[in-house]
Protein backbone atom coordinates (compact mmCIF):
# COMPACT_ATOMS: atom_id res chain seq x y z
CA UNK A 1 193.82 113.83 -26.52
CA UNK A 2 192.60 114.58 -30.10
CA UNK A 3 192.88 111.48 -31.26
CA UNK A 4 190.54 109.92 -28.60
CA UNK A 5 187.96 112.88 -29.56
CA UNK A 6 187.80 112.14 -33.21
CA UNK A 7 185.41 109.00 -32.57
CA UNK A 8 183.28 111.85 -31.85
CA UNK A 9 183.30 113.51 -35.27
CA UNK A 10 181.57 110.36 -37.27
CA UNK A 11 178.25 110.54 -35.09
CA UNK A 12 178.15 114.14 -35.45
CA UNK A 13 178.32 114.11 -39.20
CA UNK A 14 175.29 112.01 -39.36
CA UNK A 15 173.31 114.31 -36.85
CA UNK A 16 174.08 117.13 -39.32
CA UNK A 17 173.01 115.03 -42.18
CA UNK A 18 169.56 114.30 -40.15
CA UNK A 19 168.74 117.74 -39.77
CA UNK A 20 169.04 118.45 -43.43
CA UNK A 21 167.00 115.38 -43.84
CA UNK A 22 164.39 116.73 -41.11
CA UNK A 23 164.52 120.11 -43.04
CA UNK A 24 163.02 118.52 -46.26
CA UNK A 25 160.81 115.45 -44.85
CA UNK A 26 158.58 114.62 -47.76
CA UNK A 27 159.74 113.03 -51.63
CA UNK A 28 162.56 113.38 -53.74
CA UNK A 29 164.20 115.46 -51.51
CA UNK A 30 167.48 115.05 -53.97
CA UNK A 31 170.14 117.68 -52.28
CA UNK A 32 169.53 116.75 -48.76
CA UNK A 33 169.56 112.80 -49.48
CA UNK A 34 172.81 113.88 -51.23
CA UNK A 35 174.44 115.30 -48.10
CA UNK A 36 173.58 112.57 -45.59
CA UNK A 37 174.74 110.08 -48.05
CA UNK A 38 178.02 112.19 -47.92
CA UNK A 39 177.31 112.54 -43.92
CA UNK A 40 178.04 108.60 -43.79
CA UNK A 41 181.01 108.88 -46.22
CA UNK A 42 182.27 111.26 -44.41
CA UNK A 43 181.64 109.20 -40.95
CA UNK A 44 183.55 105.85 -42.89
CA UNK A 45 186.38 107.95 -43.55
CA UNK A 46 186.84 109.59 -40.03
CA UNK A 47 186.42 105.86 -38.74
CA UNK A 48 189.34 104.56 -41.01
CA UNK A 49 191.73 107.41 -40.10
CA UNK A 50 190.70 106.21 -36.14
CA UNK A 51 191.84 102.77 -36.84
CA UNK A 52 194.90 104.16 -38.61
CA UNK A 53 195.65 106.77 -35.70
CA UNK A 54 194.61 103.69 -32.98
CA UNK A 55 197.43 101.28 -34.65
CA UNK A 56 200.32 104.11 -33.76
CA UNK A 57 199.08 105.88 -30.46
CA UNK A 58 197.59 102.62 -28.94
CA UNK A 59 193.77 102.47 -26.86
CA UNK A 60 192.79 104.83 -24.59
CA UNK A 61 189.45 107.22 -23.59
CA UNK A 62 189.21 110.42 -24.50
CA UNK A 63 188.28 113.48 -21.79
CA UNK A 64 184.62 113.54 -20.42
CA UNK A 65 182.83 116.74 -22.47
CA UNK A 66 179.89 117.60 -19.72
CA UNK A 67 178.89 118.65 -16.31
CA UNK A 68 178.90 115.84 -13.07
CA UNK A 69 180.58 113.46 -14.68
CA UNK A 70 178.01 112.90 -16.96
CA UNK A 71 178.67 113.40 -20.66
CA UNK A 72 180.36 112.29 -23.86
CA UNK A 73 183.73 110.68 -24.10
CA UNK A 74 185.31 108.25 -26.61
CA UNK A 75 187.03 104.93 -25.73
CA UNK A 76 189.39 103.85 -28.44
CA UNK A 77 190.52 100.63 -28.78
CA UNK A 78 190.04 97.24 -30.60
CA UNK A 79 186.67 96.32 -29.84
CA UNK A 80 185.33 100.16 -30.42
CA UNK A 81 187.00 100.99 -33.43
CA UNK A 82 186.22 97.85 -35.55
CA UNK A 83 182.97 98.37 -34.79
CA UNK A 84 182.92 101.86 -35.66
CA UNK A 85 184.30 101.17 -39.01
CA UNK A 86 181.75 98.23 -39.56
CA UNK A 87 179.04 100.43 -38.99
CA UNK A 88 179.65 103.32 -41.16
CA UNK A 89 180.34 100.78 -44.06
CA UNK A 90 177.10 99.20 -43.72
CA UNK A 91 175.44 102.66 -43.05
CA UNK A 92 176.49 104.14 -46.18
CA UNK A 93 175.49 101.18 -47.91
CA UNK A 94 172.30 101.34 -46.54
CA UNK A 95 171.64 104.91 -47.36
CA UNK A 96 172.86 104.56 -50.62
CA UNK A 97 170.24 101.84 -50.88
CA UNK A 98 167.70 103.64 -49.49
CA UNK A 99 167.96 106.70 -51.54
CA UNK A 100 166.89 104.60 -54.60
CA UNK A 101 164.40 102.32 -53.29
CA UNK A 102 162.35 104.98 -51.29
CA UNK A 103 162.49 107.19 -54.15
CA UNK A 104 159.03 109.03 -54.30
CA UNK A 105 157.80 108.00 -51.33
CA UNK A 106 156.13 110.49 -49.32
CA UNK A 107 158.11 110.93 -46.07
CA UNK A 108 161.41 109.98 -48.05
CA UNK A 109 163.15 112.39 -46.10
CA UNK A 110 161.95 112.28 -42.82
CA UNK A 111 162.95 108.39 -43.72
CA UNK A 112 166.28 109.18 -44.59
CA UNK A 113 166.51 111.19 -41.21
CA UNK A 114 165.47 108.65 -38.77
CA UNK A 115 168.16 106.40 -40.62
CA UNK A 116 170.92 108.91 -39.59
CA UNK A 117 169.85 109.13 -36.28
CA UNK A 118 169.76 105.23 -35.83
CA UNK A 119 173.42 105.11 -37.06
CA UNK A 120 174.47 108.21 -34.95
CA UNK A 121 173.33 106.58 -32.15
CA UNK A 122 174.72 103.03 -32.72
CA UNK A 123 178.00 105.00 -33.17
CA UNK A 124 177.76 107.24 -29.99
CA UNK A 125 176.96 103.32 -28.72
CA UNK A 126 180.14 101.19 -29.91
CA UNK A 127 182.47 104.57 -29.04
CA UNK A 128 181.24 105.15 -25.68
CA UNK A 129 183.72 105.33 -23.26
CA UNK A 130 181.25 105.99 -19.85
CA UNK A 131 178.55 104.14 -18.44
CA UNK A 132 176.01 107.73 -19.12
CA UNK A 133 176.67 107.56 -22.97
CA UNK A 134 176.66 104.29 -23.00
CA UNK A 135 172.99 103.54 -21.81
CA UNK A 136 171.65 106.98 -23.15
CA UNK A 137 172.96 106.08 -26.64
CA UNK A 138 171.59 102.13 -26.12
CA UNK A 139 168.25 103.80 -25.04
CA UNK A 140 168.11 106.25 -28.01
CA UNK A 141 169.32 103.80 -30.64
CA UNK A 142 166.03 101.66 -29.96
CA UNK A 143 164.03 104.22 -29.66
CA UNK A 144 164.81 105.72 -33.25
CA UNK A 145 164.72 102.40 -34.62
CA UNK A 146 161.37 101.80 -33.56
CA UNK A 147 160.33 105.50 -35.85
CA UNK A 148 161.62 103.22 -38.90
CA UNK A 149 159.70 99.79 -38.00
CA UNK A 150 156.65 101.81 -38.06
CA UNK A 151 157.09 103.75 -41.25
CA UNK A 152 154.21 102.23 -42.77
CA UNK A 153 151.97 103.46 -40.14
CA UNK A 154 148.97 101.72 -41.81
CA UNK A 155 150.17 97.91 -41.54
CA UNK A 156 148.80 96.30 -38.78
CA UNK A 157 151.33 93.41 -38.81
CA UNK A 158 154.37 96.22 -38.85
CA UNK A 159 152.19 97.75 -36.13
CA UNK A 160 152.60 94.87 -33.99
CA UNK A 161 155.85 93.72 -34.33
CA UNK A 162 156.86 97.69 -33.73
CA UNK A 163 155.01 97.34 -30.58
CA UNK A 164 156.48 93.48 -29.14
CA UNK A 165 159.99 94.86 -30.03
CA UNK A 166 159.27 97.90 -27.98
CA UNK A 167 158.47 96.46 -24.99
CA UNK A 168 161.34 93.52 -24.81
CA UNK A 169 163.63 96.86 -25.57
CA UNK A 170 162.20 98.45 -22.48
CA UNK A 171 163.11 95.64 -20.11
CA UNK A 172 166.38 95.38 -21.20
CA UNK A 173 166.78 99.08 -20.89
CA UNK A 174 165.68 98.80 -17.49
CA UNK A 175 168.31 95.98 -16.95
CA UNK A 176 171.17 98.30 -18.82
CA UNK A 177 170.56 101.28 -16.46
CA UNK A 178 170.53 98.83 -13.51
CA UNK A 179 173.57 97.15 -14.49
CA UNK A 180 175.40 100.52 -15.11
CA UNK A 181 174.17 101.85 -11.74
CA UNK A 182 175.86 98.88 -9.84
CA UNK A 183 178.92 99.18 -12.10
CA UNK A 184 179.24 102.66 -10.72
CA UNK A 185 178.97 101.66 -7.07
CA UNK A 186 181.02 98.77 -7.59
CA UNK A 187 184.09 100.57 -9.17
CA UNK A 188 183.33 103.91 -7.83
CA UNK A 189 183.67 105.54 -11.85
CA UNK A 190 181.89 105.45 -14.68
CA UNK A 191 184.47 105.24 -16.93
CA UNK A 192 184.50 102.22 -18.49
CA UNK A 193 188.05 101.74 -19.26
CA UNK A 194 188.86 101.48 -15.45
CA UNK A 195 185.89 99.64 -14.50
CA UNK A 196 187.50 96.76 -17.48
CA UNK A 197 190.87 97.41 -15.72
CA UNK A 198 189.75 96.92 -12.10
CA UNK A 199 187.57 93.72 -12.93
CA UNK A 200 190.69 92.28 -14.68
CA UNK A 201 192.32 92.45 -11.42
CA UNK A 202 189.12 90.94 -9.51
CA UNK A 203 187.79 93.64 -8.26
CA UNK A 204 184.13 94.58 -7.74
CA UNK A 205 182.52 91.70 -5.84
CA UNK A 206 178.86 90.90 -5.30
CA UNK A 207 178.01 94.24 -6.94
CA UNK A 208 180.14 93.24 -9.91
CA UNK A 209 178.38 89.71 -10.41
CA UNK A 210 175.07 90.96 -9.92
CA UNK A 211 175.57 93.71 -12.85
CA UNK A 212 176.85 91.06 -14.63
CA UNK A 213 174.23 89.14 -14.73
CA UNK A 214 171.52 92.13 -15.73
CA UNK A 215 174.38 92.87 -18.69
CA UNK A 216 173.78 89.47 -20.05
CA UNK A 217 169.35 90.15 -19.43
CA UNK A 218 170.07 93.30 -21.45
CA UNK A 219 171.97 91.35 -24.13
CA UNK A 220 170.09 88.08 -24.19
CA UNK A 221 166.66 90.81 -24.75
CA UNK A 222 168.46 92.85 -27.17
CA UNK A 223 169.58 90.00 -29.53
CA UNK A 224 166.81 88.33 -29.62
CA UNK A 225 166.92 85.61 -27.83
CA UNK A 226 164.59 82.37 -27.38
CA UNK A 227 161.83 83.02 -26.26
CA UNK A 228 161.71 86.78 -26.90
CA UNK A 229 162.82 86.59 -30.62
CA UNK A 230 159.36 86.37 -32.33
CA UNK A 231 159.50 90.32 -32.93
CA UNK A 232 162.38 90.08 -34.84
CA UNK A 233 161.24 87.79 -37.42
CA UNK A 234 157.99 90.06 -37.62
CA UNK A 235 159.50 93.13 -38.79
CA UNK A 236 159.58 92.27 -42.38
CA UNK A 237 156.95 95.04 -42.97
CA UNK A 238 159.33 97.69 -42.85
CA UNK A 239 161.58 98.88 -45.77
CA UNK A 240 164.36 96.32 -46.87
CA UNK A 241 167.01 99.28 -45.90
CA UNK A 242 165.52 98.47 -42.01
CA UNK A 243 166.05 95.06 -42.89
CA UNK A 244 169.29 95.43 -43.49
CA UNK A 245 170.33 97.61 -40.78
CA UNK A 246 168.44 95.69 -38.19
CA UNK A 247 169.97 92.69 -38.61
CA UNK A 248 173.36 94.00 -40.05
CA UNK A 249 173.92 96.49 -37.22
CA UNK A 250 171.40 97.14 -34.70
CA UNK A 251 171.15 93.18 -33.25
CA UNK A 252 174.94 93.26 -32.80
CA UNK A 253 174.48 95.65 -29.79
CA UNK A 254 173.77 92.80 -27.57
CA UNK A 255 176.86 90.78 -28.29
CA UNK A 256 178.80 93.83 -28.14
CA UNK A 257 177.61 94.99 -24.98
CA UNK A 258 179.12 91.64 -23.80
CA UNK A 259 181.98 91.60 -25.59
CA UNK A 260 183.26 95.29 -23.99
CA UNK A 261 182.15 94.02 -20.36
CA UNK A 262 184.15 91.07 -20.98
CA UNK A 263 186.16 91.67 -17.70
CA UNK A 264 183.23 91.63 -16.09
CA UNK A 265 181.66 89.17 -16.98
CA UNK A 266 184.56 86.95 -16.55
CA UNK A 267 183.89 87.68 -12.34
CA UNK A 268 180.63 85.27 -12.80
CA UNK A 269 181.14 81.90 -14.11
CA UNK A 270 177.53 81.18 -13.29
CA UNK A 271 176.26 83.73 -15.96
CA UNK A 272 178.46 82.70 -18.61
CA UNK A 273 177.04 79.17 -18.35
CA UNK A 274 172.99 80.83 -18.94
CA UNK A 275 174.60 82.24 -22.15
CA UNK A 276 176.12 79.04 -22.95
CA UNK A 277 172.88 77.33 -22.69
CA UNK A 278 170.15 80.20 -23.91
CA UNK A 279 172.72 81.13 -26.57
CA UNK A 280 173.48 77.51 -28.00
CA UNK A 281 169.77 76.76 -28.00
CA UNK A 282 168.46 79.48 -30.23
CA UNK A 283 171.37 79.10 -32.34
CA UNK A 284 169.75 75.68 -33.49
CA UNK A 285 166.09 76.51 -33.02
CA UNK A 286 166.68 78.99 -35.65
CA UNK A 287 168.52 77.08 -38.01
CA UNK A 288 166.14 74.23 -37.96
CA UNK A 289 163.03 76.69 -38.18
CA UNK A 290 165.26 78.83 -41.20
CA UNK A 291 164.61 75.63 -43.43
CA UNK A 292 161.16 75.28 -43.36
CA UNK A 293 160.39 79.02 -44.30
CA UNK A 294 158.77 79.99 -47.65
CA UNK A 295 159.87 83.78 -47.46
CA UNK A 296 163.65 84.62 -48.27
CA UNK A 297 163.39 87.74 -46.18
CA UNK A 298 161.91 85.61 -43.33
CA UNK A 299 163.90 82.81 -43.57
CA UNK A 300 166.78 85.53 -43.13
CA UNK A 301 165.52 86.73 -39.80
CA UNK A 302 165.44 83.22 -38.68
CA UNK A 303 168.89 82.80 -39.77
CA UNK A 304 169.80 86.18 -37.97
CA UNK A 305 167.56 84.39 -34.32
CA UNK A 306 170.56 81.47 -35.31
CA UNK A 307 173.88 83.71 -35.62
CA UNK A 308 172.77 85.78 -32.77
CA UNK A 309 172.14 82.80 -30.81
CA UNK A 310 175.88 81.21 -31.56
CA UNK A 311 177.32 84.95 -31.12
CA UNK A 312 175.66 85.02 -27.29
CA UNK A 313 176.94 81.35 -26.95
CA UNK A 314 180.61 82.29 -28.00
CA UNK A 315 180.18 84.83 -25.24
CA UNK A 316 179.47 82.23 -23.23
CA UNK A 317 182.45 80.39 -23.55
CA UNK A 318 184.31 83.14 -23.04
CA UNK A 319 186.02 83.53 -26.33
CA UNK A 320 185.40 87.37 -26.83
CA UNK A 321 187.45 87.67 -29.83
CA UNK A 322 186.12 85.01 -31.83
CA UNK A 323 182.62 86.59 -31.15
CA UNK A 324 183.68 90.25 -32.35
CA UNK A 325 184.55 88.22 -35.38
CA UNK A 326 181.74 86.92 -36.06
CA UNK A 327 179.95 90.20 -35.57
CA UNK A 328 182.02 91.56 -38.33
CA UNK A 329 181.61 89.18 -40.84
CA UNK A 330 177.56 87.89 -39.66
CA UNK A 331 176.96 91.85 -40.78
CA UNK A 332 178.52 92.36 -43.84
CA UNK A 333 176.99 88.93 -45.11
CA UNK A 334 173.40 89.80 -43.93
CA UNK A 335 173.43 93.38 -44.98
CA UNK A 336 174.31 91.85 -48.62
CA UNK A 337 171.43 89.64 -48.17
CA UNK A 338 168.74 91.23 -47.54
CA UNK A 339 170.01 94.59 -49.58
CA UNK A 340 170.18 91.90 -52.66
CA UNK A 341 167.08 89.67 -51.55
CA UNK A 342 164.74 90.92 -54.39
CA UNK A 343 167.04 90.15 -56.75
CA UNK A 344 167.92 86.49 -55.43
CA UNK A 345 164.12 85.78 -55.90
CA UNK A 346 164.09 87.10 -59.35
CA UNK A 347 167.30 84.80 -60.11
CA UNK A 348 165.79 81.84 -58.54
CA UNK A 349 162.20 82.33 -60.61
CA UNK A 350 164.05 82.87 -63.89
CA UNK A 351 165.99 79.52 -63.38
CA UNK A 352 162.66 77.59 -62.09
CA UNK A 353 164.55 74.75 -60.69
CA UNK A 354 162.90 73.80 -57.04
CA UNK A 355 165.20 71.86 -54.79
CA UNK A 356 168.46 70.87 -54.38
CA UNK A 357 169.89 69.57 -57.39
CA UNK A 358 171.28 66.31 -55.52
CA UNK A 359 169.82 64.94 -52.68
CA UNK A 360 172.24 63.20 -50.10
CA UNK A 361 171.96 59.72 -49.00
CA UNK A 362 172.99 58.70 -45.49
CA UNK A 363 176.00 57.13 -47.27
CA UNK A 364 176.52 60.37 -48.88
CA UNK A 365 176.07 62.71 -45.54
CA UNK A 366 178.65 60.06 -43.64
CA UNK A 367 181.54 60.37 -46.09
CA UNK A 368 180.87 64.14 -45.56
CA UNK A 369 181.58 64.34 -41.86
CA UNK A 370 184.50 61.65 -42.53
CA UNK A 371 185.77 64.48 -45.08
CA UNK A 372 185.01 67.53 -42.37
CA UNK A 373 186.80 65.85 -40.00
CA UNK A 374 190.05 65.54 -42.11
CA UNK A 375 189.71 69.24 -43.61
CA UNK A 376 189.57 70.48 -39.68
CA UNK A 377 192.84 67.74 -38.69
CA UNK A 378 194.26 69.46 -41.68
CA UNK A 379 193.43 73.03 -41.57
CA UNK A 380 193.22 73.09 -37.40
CA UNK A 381 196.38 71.68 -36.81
CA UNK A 382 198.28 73.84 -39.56
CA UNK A 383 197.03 77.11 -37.31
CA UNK A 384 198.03 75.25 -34.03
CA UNK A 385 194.13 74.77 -32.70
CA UNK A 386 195.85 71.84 -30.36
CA UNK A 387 197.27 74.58 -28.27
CA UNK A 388 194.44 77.04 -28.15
CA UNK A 389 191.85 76.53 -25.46
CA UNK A 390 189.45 73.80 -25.28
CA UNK A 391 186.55 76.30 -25.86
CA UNK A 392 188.21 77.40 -29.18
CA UNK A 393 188.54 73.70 -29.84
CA UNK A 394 185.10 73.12 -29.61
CA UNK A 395 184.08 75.88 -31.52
CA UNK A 396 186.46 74.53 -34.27
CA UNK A 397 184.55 71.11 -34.12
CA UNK A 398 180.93 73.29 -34.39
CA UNK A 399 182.50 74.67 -37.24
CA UNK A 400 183.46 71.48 -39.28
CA UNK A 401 179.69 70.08 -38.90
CA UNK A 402 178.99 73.49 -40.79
CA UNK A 403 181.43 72.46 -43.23
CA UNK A 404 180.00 68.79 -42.94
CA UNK A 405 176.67 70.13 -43.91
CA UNK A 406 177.82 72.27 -47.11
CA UNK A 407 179.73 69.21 -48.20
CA UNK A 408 177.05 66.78 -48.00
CA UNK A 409 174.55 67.68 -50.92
CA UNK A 410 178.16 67.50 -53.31
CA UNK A 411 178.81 64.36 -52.08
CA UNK A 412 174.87 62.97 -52.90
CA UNK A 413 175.50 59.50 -55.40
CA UNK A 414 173.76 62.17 -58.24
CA UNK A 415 175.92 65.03 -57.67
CA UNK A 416 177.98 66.32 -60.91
CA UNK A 417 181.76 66.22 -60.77
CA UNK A 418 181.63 69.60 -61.09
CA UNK A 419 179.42 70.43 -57.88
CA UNK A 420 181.29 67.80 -55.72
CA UNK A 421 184.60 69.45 -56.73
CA UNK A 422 183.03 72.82 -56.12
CA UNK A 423 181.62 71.82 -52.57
CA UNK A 424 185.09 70.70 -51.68
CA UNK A 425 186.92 73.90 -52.72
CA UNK A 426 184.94 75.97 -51.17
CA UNK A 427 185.10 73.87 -47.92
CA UNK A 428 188.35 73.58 -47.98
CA UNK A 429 188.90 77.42 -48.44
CA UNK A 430 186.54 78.00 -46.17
CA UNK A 431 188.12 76.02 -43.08
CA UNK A 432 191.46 78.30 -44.23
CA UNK A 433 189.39 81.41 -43.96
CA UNK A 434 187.93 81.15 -40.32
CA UNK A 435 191.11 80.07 -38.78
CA UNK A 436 193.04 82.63 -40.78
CA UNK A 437 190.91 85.47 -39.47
CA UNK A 438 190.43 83.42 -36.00
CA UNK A 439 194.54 84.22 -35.75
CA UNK A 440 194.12 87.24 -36.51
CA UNK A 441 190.75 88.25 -34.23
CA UNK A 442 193.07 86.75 -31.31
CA UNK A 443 196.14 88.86 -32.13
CA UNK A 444 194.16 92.19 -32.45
CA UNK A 445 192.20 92.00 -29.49
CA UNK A 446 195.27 90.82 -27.71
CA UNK A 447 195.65 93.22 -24.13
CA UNK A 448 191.87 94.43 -24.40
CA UNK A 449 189.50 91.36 -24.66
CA UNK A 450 190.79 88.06 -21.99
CA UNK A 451 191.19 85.03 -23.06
CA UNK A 452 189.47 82.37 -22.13
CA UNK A 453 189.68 80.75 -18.61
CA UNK A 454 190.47 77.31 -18.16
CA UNK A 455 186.85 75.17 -18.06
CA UNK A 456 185.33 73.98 -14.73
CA UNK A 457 183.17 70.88 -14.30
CA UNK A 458 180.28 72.62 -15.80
CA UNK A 459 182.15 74.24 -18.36
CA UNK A 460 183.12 70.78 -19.36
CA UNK A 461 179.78 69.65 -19.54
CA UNK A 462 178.47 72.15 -21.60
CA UNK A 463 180.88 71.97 -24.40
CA UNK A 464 180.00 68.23 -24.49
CA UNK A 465 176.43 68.83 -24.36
CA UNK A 466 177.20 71.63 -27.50
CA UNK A 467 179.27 69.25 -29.49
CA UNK A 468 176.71 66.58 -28.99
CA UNK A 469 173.41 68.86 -30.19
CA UNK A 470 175.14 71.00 -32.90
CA UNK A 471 176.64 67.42 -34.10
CA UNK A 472 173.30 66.05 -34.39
CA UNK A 473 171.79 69.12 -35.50
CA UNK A 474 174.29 69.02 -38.49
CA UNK A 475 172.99 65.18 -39.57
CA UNK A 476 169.72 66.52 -39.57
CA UNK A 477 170.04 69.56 -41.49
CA UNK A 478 171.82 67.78 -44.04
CA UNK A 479 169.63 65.06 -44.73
CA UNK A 480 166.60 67.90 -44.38
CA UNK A 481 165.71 67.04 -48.01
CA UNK A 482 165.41 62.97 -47.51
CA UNK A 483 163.22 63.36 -44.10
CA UNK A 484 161.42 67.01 -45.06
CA UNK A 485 158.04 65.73 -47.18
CA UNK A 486 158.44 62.40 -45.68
CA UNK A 487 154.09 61.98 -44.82
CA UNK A 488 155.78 61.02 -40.92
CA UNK A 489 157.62 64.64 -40.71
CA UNK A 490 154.45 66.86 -42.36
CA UNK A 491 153.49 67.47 -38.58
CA UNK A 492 157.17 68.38 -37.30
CA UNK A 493 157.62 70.71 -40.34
CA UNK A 494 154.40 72.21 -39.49
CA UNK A 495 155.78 73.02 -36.18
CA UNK A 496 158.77 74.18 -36.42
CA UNK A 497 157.29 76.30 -39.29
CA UNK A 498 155.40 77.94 -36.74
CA UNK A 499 158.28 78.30 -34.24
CA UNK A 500 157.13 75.55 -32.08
CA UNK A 501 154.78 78.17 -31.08
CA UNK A 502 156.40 80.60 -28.64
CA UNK A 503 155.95 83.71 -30.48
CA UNK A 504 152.07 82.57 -30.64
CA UNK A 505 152.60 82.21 -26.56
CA UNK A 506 154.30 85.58 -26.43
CA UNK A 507 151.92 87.32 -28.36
CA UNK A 508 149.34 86.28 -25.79
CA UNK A 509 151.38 87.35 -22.91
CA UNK A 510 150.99 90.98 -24.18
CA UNK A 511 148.15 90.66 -26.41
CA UNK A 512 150.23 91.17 -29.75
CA UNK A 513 146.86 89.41 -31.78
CA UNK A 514 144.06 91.87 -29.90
CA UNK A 515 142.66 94.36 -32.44
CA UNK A 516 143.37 97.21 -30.05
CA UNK A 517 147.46 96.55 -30.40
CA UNK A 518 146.94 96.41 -34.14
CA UNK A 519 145.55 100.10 -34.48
């Protein structure tokens, strides 16, 4: 059973690299920020040689260490261990980061310390193989990431957003430990491997569906989902290194807690349908708000409100694998992002070119889709999409209005040759690249995540209804620059600047704007 304890080891070299951190809380604290950054090497290394040991011994959960059944244990499989791995690659990063662009400040180690304990708990989160560790670790991973959105204890604004993030945390804790509760009755364990085992089978009834449907609250709350996402594109007050792991780790939690419930969730059609719908609508309310942000580092937390949204909408559809995909590679990109935003702004003021450098005609944007549509008959076909489900289908077609979109500026009438064959290789490769790593998503997860069921009625009716927005969405965003100063849109890019106003609505629910929640 070792090799189902060694999960174990990674959060427990970041604890020890917190205390030495806690040990030495103010500036320049130069040994101890030298051992947690070796804490999280250390952790990266432990989670490769767990995805080495995983590929020859197979999943499993490790023994429960703890009294009443309560306790640590480690589930290794698929899902857990690419996670793991993700993690402590973007937590090193992060604290490598961190170590030079906190340097001097006061409470640089005490800093340093509260990132450890995030990622320790995130870790003791992704691994867990009970329902105990499993909310304790959700609970506690919040709950230290809230010490690091208030770091600067004297910004009002970071204040505030600390404080709306807080309290949508709280209800979905409540609706974790609920959930978990009913899981236990249901099943009569709280192991999670043979709760995912009996679902599979169709076991757990009413009790079942119910938790279900509290897993997707916790989720929908935890990923910031319309109309509870306005904290997360608040929290730009914190340290980029929060930035970073925020919305490079910490806002993955909700998908994952649906993708490792996927069994479950499976037992209620009915909630998969809300996550269709929630999901696929904040996925384009945040992309259409992302454009008309001045801020990189806020127009990057509306772009995270948009790949959260489309994560919690793959859930939806039930294609679990393609989601923990997407996961993967939504955190790697936005961990780059914000980690290299400064230097993006300094790039683009050097070059002091505003704008696109082509602007697409409607003649322009059509041949675009005509060309998207050939690259995904093409590409699709070649990797046997015909024969996959019709969810994966759709999400093929989502994915060629993406491709649609990046195509269409190369394809503007004053477009260099150069751009327009750029635009196309990179479409082209990029259309390889998902359904490349789509194949391979499938075949790993194969025998732990389910595929996906065959559609209902309302199924049906969704995907059509997704096709037809993120289609027209698409046209939109790529003819943004044509319609975007137009004197007839100044009042619709006003409003969807603002959100359409339901963080304003929010904030007055729990008095987010009263001076009293700003001290």
């Amino acid at each position: 059973m070792l090799v189902f304890d060694l999960p174990l080891l990674a959060p427990a070299a970041l604890l020890a690299g917190a205390a030495a951190c806690f040990s030495k809380s103010g500036a320049r604290p130069r040994a101890v920020l030298r051992l947690a950054e070796m804490s999280a090497l250390a952790a990266l290394a432990i989670a490769v040689v767990c995805a080495a040991m995983l590929a020859v011994t197979g999943a499993g959960t490790g023994p429960r260490a703890g009294l009443f059944g309560a306790g640590l244990s480690a589930r290794a499989d698929a899902v857990s261990i690419t996670m793991l791995v993700l993690v402590t690659f973007i937590g090193w990063i992060v604290l490598r980061f961190a170590s030079t662009y906190l340097d001097g400040e006061d409470r640089q180690g005490a800093f340093t310390g509260w990132l450890c304990l995030t990622l320790a708990a995130v870790l003791l989160l992704v691994t867990a193989g009970n329902l105990v560790q499993l909310v304790a670790s959700w609970i506690a991973t919040s709950l230290f990431l809230h010490r690091l959105l208030v770091f600067y204890r004297e910004r009002p604004r970071a204040q505030r957003a600390a404080r709306k993030k807080f309290i949508t945390a709280r209800l979905g804790d409540l609706a974790l430990i609920i959930a978990a509760a009913l899981l236990g009755l249901a099943y009569r364990t709280g192991d999670i491997g043979q709760i995912l085992v009996a679902a599979r089978n169709g076991e757990g009834g009413s009790l079942a569906v119910t938790a279900a449907a509290l897993l997707a609250v916790s989720a929908l709350l935890k990923s910031a989902q319309f109309p509870t996402h306005g904290w997360l594109t608040e929290v730009m007050e914190a340290p980029t290194p929060v930035s970073a792991l925020l919305h490079a780790g910490v806002i993955n939690a909700g998908g994952f807690l649906l993708i490792r419930f996927a069994d479950v969730l499976l037992l209620a059609p009915g909630v998969l349908a809300v996550l269709v719908a929630v999901g696929g609508f904040t996925a384009l309310f945040g992309s259409v708000v992302m454009l008309t942000q001045p801020s990189v580092k806020t127009a990057l937390a509306w772009s995270t409100v948009a790949q959260m949204g489309f994560m919690i909408f793959e859930c939806g559809l039930a294609l679990f694998p393609l989601a923990l995909l997407h996961i993967a590679a939504h955190s790697l990109y936005k961990a780059h992002a914000f980690l290299a935003s400064g230097g993006a702004v300094d790039a683009v003021a050097a070059v002091r070119r505003p704008g696109p450098v082509a602007i697409p005609s409607a003649v322009a944007v059509g041949r675009a889709f005509l060309s998207a549509l050939l690259i995904f008959a093409l590409v699709g076909f070649t990797f046997g999409l015909p024969h996959k489900s019709p969810q994966a289908f759709a999400l093929g077609a989502i994915l060629i209005f993406g491709v649609a979109y990046m195509l269409a500026q190369g394809f503007a009438d004053a477009a260099p040759r150069a751009l327009t064959r750029r635009t196309a290789g990179y479409a082209v490769a990029t259309s390889i690249g998902y359904f490349a790593l789509q194949a391979v998503a499938i075949h790993l997860t194969a025998g732990v995540l389910p595929p996906a069921p065959a559609p209902g009625a309302l199924e049906w009716a969704l995907i059509i209804l997704a096709l037809l927005s993120f289609g027209l969405v698409a046209v939109l965003q790529a003819m943004f620059p044509l319609w975007a100063y137009h004197p007839a849109a100044t009042g619709l890019r006003v409003h969807l600047a603002n959100g359409l106003y339901a963080n304003a609505a929010f904030d007055r629910l729990i008095g987010g704007w009263s001076l009293r929640s700003a001290s």
